[in-house]
Protein backbone atom coordinates (compact mmCIF):
# COMPACT_ATOMS: atom_id res chain seq x y z
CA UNK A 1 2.46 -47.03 15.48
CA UNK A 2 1.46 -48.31 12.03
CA UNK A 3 2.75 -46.13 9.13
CA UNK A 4 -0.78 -44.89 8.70
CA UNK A 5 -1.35 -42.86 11.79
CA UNK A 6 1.84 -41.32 11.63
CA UNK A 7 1.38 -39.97 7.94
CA UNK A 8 -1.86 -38.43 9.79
CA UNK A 9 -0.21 -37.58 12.83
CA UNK A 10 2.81 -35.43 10.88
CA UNK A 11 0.00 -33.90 9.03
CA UNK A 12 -2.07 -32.30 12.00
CA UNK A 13 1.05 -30.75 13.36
CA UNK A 14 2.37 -29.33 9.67
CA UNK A 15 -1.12 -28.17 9.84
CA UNK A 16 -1.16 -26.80 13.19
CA UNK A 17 2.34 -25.29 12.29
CA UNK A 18 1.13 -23.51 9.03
CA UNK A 19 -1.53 -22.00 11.10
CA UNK A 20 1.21 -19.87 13.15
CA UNK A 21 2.85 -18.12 10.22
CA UNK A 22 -0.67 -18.04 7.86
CA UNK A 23 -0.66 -14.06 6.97
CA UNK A 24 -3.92 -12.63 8.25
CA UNK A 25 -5.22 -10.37 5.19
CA UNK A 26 -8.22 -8.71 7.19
CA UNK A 27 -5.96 -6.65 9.34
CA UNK A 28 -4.29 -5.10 5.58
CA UNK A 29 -8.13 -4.47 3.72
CA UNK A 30 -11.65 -4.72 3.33
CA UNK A 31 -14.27 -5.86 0.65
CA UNK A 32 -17.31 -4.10 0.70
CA UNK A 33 -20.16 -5.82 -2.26
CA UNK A 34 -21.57 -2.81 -3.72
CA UNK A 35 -23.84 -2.83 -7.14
CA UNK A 36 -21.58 -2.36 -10.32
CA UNK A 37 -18.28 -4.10 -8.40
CA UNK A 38 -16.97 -5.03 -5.23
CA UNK A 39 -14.75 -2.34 -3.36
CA UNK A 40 -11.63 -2.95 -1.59
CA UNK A 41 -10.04 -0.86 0.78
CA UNK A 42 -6.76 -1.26 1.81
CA UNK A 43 -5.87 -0.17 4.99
CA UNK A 44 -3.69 2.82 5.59
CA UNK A 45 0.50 2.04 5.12
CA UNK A 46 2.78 4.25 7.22
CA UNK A 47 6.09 2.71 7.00
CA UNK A 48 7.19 5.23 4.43
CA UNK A 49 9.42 8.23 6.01
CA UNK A 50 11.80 10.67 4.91
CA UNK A 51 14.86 10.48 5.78
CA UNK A 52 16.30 14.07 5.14
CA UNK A 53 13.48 15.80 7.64
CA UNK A 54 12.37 12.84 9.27
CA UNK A 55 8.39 12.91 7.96
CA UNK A 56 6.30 10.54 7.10
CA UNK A 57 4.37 9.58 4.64
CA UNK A 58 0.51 7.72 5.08
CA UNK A 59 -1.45 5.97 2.14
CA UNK A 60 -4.25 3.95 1.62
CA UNK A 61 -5.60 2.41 -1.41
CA UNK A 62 -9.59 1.76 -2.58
CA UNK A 63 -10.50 0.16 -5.88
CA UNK A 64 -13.81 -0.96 -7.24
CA UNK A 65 -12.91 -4.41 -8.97
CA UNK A 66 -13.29 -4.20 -12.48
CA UNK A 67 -11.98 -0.84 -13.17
CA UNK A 68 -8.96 -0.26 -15.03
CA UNK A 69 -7.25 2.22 -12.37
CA UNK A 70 -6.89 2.48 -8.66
CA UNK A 71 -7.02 5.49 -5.92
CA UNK A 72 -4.17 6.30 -3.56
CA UNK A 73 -4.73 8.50 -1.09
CA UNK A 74 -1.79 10.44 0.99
CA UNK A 75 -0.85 11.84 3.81
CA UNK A 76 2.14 14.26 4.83
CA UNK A 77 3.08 16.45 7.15
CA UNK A 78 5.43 19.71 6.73
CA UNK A 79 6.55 22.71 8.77
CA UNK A 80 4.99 24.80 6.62
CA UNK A 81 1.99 24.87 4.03
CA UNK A 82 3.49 23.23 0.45
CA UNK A 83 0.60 22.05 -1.57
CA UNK A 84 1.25 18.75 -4.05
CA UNK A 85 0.73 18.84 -7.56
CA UNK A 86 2.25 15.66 -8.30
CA UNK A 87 2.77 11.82 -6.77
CA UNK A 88 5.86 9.81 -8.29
CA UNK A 89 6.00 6.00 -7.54
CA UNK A 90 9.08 4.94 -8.40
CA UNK A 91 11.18 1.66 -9.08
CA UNK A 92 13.71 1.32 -10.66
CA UNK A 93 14.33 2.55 -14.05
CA UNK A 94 10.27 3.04 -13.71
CA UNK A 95 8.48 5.93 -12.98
CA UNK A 96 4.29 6.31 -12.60
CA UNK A 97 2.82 10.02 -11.73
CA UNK A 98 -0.05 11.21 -11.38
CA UNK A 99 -1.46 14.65 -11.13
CA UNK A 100 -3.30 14.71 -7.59
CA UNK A 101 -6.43 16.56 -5.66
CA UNK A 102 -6.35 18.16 -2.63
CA UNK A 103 -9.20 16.57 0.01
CA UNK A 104 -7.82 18.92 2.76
CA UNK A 105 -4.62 21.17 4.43
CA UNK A 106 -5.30 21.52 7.89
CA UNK A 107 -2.27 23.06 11.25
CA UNK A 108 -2.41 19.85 13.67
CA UNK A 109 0.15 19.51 16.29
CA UNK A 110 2.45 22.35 14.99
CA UNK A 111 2.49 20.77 11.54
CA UNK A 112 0.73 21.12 8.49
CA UNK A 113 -1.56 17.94 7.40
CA UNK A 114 -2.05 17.71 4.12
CA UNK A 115 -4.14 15.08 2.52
CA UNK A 116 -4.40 14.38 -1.35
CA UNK A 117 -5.37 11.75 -4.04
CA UNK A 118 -4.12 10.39 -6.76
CA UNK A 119 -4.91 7.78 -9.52
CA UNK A 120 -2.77 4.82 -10.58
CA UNK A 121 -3.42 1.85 -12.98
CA UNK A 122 -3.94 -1.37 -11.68
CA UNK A 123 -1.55 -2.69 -13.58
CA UNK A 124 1.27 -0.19 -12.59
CA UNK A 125 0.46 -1.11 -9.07
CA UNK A 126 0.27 -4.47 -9.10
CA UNK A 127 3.67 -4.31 -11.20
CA UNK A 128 4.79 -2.01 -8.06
CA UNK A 129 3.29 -4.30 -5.25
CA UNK A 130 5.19 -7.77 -7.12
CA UNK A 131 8.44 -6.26 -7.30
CA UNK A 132 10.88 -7.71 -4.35
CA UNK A 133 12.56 -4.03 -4.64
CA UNK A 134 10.58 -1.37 -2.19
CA UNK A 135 9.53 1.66 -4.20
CA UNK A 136 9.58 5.50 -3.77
CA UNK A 137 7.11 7.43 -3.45
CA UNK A 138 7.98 11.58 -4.54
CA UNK A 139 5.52 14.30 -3.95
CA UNK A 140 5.87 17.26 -5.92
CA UNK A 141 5.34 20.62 -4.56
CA UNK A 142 5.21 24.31 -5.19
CA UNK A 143 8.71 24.27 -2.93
CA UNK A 144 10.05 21.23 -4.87
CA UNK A 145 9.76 17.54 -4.42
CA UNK A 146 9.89 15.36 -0.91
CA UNK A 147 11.02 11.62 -1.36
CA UNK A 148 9.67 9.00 1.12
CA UNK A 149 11.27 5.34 1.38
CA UNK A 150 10.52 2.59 2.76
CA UNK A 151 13.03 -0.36 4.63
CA UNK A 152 13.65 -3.78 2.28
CA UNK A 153 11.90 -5.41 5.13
CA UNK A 154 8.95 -3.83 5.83
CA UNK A 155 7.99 -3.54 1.78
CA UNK A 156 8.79 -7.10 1.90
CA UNK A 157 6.07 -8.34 4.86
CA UNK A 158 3.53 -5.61 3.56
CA UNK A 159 3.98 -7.10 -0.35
CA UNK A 160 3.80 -10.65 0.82
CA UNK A 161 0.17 -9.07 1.80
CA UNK A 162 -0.53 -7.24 -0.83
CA UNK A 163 0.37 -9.59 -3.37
CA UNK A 164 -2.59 -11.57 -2.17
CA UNK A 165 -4.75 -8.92 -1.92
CA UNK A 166 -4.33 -7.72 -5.38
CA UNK A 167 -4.76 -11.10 -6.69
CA UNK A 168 -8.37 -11.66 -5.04
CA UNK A 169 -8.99 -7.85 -6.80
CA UNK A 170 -8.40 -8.95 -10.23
CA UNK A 171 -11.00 -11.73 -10.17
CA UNK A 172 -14.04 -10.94 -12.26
């Protein structure tokens, strides 16, 4: 075999090989092409627990590219009813808060749902979502505060993601 075809041939299979570990990004968000700015949804994280009552803790993130801040929506669950004023993301020496709206409280399952919402800055999220170190996220409640963590591991596949994803948002 001249030197030619196997350049080629080593090619196809790196190729081929590149394929199997390529990170799918549609399974972690969605662009939507609305007037005034794309939107991107990104798909709801629950790899976040507590480790002290052995909750959990759901987000999901939208943004409309362009604007200067993001939304993160939560989800937790408690025994019994203890509204959020408050989301802490922290890393660090770093903390980012921000003040946060109920969009329901609901009894499911013997537990109390509660859903809220939050906004962050792009640019404190992205700084989050580049960091090799996984964050914690702290809710703040009438009863005191709840911390949620996250395994080096897991942050590090969902980043690897993210990291993408937030780079496709900031294009103009």
């Amino acid at each position: 075999m001249n030197l030619t075809i196997k350049k080629f041939v080593i090619l196809v299979i790196l190729l081929q090989f590149s394929q199997l570990f390529a990170q799918k990004l549609d399974k972690y968000y969605t662009q939507r092409t609305q007037e005034g700015g794309d939107i991107f949804f990104i798909f709801p994280n629950d790899d976040f627990k507590n480790t002290s009552n052995k909750t959990g803790f759901l987000f999901d993130i939208t943004y409309r590219q362009g604007d200067d801040s993001l939304t993160l929506n939560f989800t937790y669950h408690t025994k019994n009813p203890d509204p959020a004023s408050q989301l802490i993301i922290g890393l660090n020496d770093k903390k980012y808060a921000s003040p946060v709206k109920k969009l329901y409280v609901d009894f499911i399952k013997k537990k109390w749902e509660h859903r809220y919402s939050g906004k962050f800055s792009f640019s404190e999220m992205e700084w989050i979502i580049n960091s090799p170190d996984p964050p914690k996220f702290t809710i703040i409640s009438e009863k005191g505060q709840s911390e949620f963590i996250v395994t080096s591991n897991k942050w590090k596949k969902y980043t690897d993601a993210l990291q993408k994803i937030f780079y496709i948002m900031a294009q103009d």
